[in-house]
Protein backbone atom coordinates (compact mmCIF):
# COMPACT_ATOMS: atom_id res chain seq x y z
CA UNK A 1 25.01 -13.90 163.21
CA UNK A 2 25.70 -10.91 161.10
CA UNK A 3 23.69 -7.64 161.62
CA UNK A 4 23.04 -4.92 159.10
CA UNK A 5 22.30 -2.07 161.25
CA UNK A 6 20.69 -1.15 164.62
CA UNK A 7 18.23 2.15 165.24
CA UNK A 8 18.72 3.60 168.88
CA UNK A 9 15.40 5.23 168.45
CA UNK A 10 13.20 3.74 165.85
CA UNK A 11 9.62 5.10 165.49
CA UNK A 12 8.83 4.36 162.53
CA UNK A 13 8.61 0.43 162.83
CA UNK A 14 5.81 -0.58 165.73
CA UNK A 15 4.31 1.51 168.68
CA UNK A 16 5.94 4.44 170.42
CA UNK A 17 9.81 4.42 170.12
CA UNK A 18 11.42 1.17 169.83
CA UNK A 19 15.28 -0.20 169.18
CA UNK A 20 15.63 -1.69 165.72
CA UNK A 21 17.88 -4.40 164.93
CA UNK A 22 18.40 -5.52 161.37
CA UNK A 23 19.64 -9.12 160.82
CA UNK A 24 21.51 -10.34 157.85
CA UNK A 25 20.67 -13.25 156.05
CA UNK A 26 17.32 -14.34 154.34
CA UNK A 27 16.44 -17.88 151.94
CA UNK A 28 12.86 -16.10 151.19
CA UNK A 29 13.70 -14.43 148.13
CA UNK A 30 10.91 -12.10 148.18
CA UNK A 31 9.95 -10.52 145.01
CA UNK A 32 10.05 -6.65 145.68
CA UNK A 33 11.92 -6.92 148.87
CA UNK A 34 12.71 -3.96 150.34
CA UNK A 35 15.93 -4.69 151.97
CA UNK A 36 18.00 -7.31 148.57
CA UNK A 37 21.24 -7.08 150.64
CA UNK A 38 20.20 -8.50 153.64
CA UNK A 39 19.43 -11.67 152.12
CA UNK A 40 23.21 -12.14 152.20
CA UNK A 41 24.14 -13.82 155.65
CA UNK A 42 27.74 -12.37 155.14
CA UNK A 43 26.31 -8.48 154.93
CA UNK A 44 27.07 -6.28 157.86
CA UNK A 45 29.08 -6.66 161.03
CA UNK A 46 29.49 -9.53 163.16
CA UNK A 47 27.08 -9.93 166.40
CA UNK A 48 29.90 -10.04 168.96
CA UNK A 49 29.21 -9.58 173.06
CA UNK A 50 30.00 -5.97 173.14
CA UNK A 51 27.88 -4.94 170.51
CA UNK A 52 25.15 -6.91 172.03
CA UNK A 53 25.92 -5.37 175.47
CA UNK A 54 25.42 -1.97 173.58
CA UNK A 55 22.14 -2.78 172.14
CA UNK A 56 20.69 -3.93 175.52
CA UNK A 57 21.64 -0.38 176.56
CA UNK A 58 19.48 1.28 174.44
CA UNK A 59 16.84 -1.19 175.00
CA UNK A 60 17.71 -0.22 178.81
CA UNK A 61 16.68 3.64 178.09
CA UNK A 62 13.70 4.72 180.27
CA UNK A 63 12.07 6.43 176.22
CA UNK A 64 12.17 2.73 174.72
CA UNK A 65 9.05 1.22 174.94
CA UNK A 66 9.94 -1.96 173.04
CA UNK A 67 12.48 -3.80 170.73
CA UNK A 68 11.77 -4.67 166.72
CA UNK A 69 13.59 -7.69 165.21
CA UNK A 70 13.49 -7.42 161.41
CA UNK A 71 15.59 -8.28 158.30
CA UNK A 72 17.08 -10.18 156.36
CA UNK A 73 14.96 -12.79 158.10
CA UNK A 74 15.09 -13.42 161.36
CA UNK A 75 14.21 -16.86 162.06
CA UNK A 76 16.82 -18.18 159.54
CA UNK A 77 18.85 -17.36 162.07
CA UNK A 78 19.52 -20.48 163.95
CA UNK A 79 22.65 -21.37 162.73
CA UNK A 80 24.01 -20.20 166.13
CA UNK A 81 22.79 -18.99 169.06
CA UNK A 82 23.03 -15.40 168.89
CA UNK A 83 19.46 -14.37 168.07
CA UNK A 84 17.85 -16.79 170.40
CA UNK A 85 20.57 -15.09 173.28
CA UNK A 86 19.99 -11.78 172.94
CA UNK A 87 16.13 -12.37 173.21
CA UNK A 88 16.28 -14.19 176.29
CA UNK A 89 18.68 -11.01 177.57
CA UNK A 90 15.97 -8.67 176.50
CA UNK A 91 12.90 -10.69 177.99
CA UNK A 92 15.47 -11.35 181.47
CA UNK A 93 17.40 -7.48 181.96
CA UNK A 94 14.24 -5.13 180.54
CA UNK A 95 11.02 -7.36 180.25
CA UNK A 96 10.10 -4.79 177.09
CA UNK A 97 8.02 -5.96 174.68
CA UNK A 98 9.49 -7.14 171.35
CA UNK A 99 7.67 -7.49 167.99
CA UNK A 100 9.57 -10.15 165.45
CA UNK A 101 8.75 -9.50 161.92
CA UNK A 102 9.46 -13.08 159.81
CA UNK A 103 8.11 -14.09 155.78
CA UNK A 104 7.78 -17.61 157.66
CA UNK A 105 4.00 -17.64 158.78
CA UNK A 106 3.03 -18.59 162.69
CA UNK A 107 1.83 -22.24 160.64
CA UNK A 108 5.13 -23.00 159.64
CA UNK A 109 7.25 -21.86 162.21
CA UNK A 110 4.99 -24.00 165.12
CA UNK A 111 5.86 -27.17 163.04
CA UNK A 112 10.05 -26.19 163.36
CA UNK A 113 11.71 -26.53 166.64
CA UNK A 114 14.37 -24.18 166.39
CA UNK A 115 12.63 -21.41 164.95
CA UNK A 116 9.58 -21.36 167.21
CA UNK A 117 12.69 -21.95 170.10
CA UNK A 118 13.26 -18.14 168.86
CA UNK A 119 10.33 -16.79 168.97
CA UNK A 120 9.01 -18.15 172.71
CA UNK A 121 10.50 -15.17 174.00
CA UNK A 122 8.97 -12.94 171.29
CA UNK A 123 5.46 -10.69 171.80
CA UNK A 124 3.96 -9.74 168.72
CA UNK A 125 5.14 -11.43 165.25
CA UNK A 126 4.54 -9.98 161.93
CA UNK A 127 4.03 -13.34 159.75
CA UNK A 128 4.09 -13.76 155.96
CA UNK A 129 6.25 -13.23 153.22
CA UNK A 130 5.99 -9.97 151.28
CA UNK A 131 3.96 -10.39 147.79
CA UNK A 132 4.21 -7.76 145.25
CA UNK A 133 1.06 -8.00 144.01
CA UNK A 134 -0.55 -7.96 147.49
CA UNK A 135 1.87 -4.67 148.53
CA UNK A 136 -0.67 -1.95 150.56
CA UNK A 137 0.98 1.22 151.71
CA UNK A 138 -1.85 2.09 154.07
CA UNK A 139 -1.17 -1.17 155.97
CA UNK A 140 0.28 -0.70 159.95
CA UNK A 141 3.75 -2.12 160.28
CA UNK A 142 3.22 -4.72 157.35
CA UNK A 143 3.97 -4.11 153.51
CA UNK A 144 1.55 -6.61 151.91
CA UNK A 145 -1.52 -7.66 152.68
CA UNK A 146 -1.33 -11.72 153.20
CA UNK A 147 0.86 -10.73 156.23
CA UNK A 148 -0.92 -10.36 159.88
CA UNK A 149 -0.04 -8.97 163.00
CA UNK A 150 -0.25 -11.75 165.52
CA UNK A 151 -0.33 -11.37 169.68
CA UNK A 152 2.22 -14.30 169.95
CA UNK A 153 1.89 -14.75 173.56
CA UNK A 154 -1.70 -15.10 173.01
CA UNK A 155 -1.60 -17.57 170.61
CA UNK A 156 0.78 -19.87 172.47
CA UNK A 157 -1.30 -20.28 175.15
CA UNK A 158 -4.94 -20.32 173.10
CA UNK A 159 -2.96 -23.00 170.88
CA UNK A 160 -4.65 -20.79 167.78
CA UNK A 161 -3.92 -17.95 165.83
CA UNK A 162 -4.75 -14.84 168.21
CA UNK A 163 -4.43 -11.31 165.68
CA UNK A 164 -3.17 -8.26 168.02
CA UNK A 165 -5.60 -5.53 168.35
CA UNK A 166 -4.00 -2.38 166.47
C-alpha cells in the first residue's frame, strides 16, 4: 500500500481531533474529486512497519480521540494486507474509534469479502461516491449528498443499514 500523507492532528475531518491517513490508489473516477492524484496507487510513500509504528503513536496520544481512513479509496486496498493490518493494530493497541470514508456504498461492500474483511474493524463509514451535481458544502464530513454517515458496528449486528446520529 502506498500512502499520500498522514495528519498527526486532524480536526477538520470527523469529531474532536483525530489522525488522518490518506491512502493512494482509487478505480472510482469520481467526477470533481477532490484529491485526482490519489487515484494513482503508485502516489506517495510506501506503507512500511516503521511508518506504521509511527502512526499508531499518534493514534496512541492521550488528545486523539479517533482515527480517519480516507483517500484515494480505501477499500481498493486489498491487494495486500497493509490496510486490513494496521486496523486490526488500531482496534487491538488503542481501541479508538475509526471512521472509514469509501465511494463503495455499505450495499456493495457487504456482497465483497475482502473489502467488508476491512471494514469489520471499522466504526463509522462514510459510503457513496462523490457526485458533482449532488456536491453540498453545508454537509458534516461528506461532500455530496447521496453519501451517508453510517454507525457500522450497528449495522453489522442489526443486519440493516443503521445512519450514525450526528
Amino acid at each position: 500500500m502506498n500512502y499520500a500523507k498522514i495528519r498527526k492532528f486532524d480536526v477538520s475531518n470527523g469529531p474532536n481531533v483525530r489522525t488522518t491517513i490518506f491512502v493512494s490508489g482509487c478505480t472510482n473516477g469520481c467526477e470533481g474529486c477532490f484529491n485526482k492524484e490519489l487515484q494513482d496507487f503508485n502516489y506517495g510513500s510506501k506503507w512500511d512497519e516503521k511508518i506504521e509504528d509511527e502512526f499508531l503513536s499518534y493514534v496512541k496520544n492521550e488528545n486523539v480521540k479517533g482515527v480517519n481512513i480516507l483517500g484515494g479509496e480505501p477499500l481498493d486496498q486489498i491487494k495486500d494486507n497493509d490496510l486490513l493490518n494496521l486496523l486490526i493494530r488500531i482496534k487491538k493497541e488503542t481501541n479508538k474509534e475509526i471512521w472509514l470514508w469509501t465511494g463503495y456504498t455499505i450495499e456493495e461492500v457487504m456482497k465483497d469479502k475482502r473489502r467488508l474483511e476491512l471494514i469489520k474493524n471499522v466504526d463509522v463509514v462514510i459510503d457513496g461516491r462523490f457526485e458533482l451535481d449532488k456536491r453540498d458544502i453545508s454537509l458534516k464530513y461528506r461532500g455530496s449528498s447521496n453519501q451517508r454517515i453510517i454507525n457500522l458496528k450497528e449495522t453489522l449486528k442489526q443486519g440493516k443499514t443503521i445512519l450514525y446520529a450526528e
